[in-house]
Protein backbone atom coordinates (compact mmCIF):
# COMPACT_ATOMS: atom_id res chain seq x y z
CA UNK A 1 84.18 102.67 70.54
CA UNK A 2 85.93 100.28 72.63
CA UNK A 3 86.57 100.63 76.25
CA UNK A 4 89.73 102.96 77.33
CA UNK A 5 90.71 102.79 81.10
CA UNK A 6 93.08 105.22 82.73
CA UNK A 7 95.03 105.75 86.03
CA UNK A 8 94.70 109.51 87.16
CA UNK A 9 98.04 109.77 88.39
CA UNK A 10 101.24 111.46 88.72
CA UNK A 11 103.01 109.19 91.41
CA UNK A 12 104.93 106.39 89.36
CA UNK A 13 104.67 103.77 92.42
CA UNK A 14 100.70 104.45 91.42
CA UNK A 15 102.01 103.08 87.79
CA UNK A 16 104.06 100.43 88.78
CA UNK A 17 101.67 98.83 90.62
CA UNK A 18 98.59 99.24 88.05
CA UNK A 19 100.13 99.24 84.54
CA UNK A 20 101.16 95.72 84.65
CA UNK A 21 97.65 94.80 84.91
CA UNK A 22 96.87 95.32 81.68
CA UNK A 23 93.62 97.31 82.75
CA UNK A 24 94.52 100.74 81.39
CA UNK A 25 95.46 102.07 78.25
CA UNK A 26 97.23 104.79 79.93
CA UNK A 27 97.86 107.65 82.67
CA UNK A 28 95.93 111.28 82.96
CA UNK A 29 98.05 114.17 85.39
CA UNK A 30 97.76 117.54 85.71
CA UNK A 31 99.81 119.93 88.11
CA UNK A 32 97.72 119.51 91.05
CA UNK A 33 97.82 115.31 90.73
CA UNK A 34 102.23 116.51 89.95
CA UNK A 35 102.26 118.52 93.19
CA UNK A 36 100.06 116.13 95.18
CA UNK A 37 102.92 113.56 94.23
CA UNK A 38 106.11 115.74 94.55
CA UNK A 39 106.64 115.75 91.55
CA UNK A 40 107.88 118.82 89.70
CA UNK A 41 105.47 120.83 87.00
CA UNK A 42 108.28 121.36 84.62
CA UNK A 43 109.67 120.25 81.24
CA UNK A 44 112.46 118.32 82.34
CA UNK A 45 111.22 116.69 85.46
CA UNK A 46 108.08 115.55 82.65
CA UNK A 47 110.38 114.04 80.03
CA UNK A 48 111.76 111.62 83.11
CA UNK A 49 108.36 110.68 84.16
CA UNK A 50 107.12 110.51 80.65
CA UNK A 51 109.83 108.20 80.03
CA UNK A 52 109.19 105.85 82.84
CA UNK A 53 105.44 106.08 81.97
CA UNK A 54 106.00 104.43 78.33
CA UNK A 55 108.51 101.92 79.81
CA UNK A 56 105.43 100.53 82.11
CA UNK A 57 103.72 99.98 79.29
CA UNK A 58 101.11 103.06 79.03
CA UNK A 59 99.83 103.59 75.11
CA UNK A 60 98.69 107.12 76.15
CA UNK A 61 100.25 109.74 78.76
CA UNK A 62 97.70 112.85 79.10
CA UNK A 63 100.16 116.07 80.22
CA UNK A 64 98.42 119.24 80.99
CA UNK A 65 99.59 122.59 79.24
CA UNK A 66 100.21 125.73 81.65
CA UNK A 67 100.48 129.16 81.26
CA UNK A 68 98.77 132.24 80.86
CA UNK A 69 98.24 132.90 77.19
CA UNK A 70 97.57 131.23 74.35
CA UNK A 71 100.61 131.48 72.79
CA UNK A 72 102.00 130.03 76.19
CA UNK A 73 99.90 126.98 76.16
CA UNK A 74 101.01 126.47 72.71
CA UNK A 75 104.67 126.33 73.40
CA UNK A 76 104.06 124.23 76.64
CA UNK A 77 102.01 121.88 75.05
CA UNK A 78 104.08 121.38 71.64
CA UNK A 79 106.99 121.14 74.03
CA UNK A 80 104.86 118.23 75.95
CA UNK A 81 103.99 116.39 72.48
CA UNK A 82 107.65 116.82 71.67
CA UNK A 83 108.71 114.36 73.84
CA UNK A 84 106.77 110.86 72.60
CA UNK A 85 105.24 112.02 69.61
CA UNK A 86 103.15 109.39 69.36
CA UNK A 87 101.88 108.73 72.63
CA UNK A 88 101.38 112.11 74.27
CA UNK A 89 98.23 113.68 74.28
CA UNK A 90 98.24 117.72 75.48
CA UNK A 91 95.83 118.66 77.92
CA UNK A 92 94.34 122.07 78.17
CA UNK A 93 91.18 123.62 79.92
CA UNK A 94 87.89 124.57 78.18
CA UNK A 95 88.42 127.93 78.25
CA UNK A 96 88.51 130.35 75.62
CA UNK A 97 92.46 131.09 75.91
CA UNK A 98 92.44 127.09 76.00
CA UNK A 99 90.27 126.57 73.07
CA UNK A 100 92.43 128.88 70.98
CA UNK A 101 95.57 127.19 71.91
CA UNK A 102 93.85 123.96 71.14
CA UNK A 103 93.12 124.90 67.56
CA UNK A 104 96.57 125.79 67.13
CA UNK A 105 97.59 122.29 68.40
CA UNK A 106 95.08 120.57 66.86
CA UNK A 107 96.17 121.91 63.41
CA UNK A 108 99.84 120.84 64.04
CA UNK A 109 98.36 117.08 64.21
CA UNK A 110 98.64 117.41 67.95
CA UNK A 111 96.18 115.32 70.01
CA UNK A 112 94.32 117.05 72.79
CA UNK A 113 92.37 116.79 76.02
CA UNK A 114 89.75 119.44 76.81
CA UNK A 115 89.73 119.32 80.56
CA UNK A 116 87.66 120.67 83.56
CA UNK A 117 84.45 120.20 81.60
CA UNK A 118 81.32 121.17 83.89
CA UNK A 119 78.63 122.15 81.06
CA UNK A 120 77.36 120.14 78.89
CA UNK A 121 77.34 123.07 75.66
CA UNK A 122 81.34 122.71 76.29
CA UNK A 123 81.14 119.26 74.62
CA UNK A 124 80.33 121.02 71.44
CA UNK A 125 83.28 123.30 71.56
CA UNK A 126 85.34 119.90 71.56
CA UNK A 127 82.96 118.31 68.79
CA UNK A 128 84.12 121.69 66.80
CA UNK A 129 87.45 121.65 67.02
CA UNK A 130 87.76 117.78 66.82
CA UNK A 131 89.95 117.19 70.26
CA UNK A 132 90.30 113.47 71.14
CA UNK A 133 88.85 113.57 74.46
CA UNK A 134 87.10 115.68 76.85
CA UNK A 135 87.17 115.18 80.12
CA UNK A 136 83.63 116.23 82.40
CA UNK A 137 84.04 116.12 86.10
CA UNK A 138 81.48 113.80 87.48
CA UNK A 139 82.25 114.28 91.17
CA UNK A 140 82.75 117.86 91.19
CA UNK A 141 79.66 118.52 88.65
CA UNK A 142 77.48 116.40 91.76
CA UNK A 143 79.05 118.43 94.49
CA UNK A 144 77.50 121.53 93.67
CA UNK A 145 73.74 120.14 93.93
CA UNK A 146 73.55 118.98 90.01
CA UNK A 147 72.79 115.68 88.96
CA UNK A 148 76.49 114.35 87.57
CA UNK A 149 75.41 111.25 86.00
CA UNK A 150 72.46 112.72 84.02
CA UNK A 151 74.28 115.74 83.26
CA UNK A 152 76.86 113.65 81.35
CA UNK A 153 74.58 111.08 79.77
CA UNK A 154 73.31 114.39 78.56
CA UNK A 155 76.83 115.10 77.35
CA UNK A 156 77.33 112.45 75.56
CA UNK A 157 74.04 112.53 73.70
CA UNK A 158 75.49 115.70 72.42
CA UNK A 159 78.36 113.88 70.80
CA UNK A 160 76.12 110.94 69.58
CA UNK A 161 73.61 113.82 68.04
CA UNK A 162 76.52 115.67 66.01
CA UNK A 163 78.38 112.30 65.26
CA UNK A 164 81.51 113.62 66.83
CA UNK A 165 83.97 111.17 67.54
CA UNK A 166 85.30 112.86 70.47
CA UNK A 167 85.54 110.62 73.61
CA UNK A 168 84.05 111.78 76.79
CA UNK A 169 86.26 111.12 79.17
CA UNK A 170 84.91 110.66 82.75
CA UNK A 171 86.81 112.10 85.14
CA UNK A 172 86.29 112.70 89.41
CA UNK A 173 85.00 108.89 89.94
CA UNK A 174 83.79 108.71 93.07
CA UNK A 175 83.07 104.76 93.14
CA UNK A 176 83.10 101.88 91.53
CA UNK A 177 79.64 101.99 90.54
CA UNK A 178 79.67 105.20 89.14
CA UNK A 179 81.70 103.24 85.89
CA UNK A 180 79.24 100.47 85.25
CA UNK A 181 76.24 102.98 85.70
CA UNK A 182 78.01 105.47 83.03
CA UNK A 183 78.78 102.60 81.06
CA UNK A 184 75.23 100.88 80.95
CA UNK A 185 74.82 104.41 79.34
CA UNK A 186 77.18 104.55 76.34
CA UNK A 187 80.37 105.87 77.65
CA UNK A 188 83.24 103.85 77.08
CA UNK A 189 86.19 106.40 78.56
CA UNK A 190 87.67 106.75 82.15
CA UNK A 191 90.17 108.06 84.03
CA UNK A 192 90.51 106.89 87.79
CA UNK A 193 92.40 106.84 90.73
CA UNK A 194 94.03 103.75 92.11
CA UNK A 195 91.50 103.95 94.96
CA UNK A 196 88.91 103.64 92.46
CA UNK A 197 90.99 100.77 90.50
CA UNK A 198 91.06 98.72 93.57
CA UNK A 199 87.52 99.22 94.23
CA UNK A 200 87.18 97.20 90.78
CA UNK A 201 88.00 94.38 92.34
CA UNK A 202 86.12 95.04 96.19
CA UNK A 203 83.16 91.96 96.25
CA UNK A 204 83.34 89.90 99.38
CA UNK A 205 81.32 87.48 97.50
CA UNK A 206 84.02 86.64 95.26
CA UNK A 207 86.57 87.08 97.56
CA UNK A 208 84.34 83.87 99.54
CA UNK A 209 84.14 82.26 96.42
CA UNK A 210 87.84 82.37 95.15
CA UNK A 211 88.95 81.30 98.95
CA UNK A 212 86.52 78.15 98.60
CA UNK A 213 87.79 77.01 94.72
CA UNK A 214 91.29 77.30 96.77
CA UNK A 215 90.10 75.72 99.65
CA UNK A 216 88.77 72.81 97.51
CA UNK A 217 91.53 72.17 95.04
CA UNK A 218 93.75 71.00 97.87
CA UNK A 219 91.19 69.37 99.82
């Protein structure tokens, strides 16, 4: 698989700045990234962002589903697809009420997310139902006392095992580092903050390097 970057956002000054990079195939959100932006969780307000999302360039937007049921997440998220057929991919939780919506989805050719993945047996459950992605929690899976990184090297040994071509992707980056370790391990999906994206690019080294080939060329 090749390498997929993307900027876990909701705030399109976040996009604006990043997209143009070239860096990232495109943009995860969910409600809390939506609400930690201002941004409203609802249809219409989505389409607009959406919108401005493919303009900038993004090959993927990842919109999370909401409600209740399962018949709820599977009028929220066809309603989410609805709106760039192509380029939308439906987020829902690995839950049970998610997992039936997703096979619902899933069976109406829509692509979807499996998100707030913490166990590594919930892997499978995307494996099964062939989802695109899922998305494990490194940061949050480390906060309560477990080891993050070898829980999801575990993870995606599970996909390897079953040949599933389900990516696993990282979410809750904590540093830089934490990419090129995962990486190094045979995971070639990410979704990170622009903190994190700028942290790409933090070396003093070549900072004094790039400051000396300038320095030169006009000497």
């Amino acid at each position: 698989m090749t390498l997929r970057l993307f900027l876990d956002s909701a705030d399109p000054n976040d996009w604006e700045a990043w997209l143009p990079s070239g860096l990232f195939f495109g943009i995860t959100t969910n409600p809390s990234l939506l609400r930690k932006a201002g941004q409203p969780c609802d249809s219409d307000h989505l389409r607009q962002l959406s919108r401005r999302a493919l303009e900038l360039g993004a090959q993927e937007l990842h919109l999370q589903a909401w409600g209740s049921s399962t018949a709820e997440l599977v009028r929220c998220g066809t309603a989410l697809h609805a709106i760039a057929p192509d380029r939308i991919v439906v987020k829902v939780p690995v839950t049970s009420t998610g997992a039936a919506a997703a096979k619902q989805l899933i069976s109406s050719a829509i692509p979807v997310t499996f998100t707030a993945c913490y166990e590594a047996p919930q892997v499978l459950i995307a494996a099964a139902l062939e989802a695109r992605y899922i998305a494990p929690y490194l940061g949050r899976i480390s906060d309560l006392g477990r080891d993050g990184h070898a829980e999801l090297i575990t993870m995606q040994r599970c996909l390897d095992g079953v040949g599933s071509s389900v990516r696993l992707l990282v979410a809750s980056l904590r540093q830089a580092s934490d990419l090129s370790r995962l990486a190094a391990a045979g995971m070639t999906t990410f979704t990170m903050s622009p903190a994190i994206a700028a942290g790409l690019f933090a070396s003093e080294a070549t900072d004094a390097a790039a400051a000396q080939f300038e320095q030169d060329a006009i000497a």
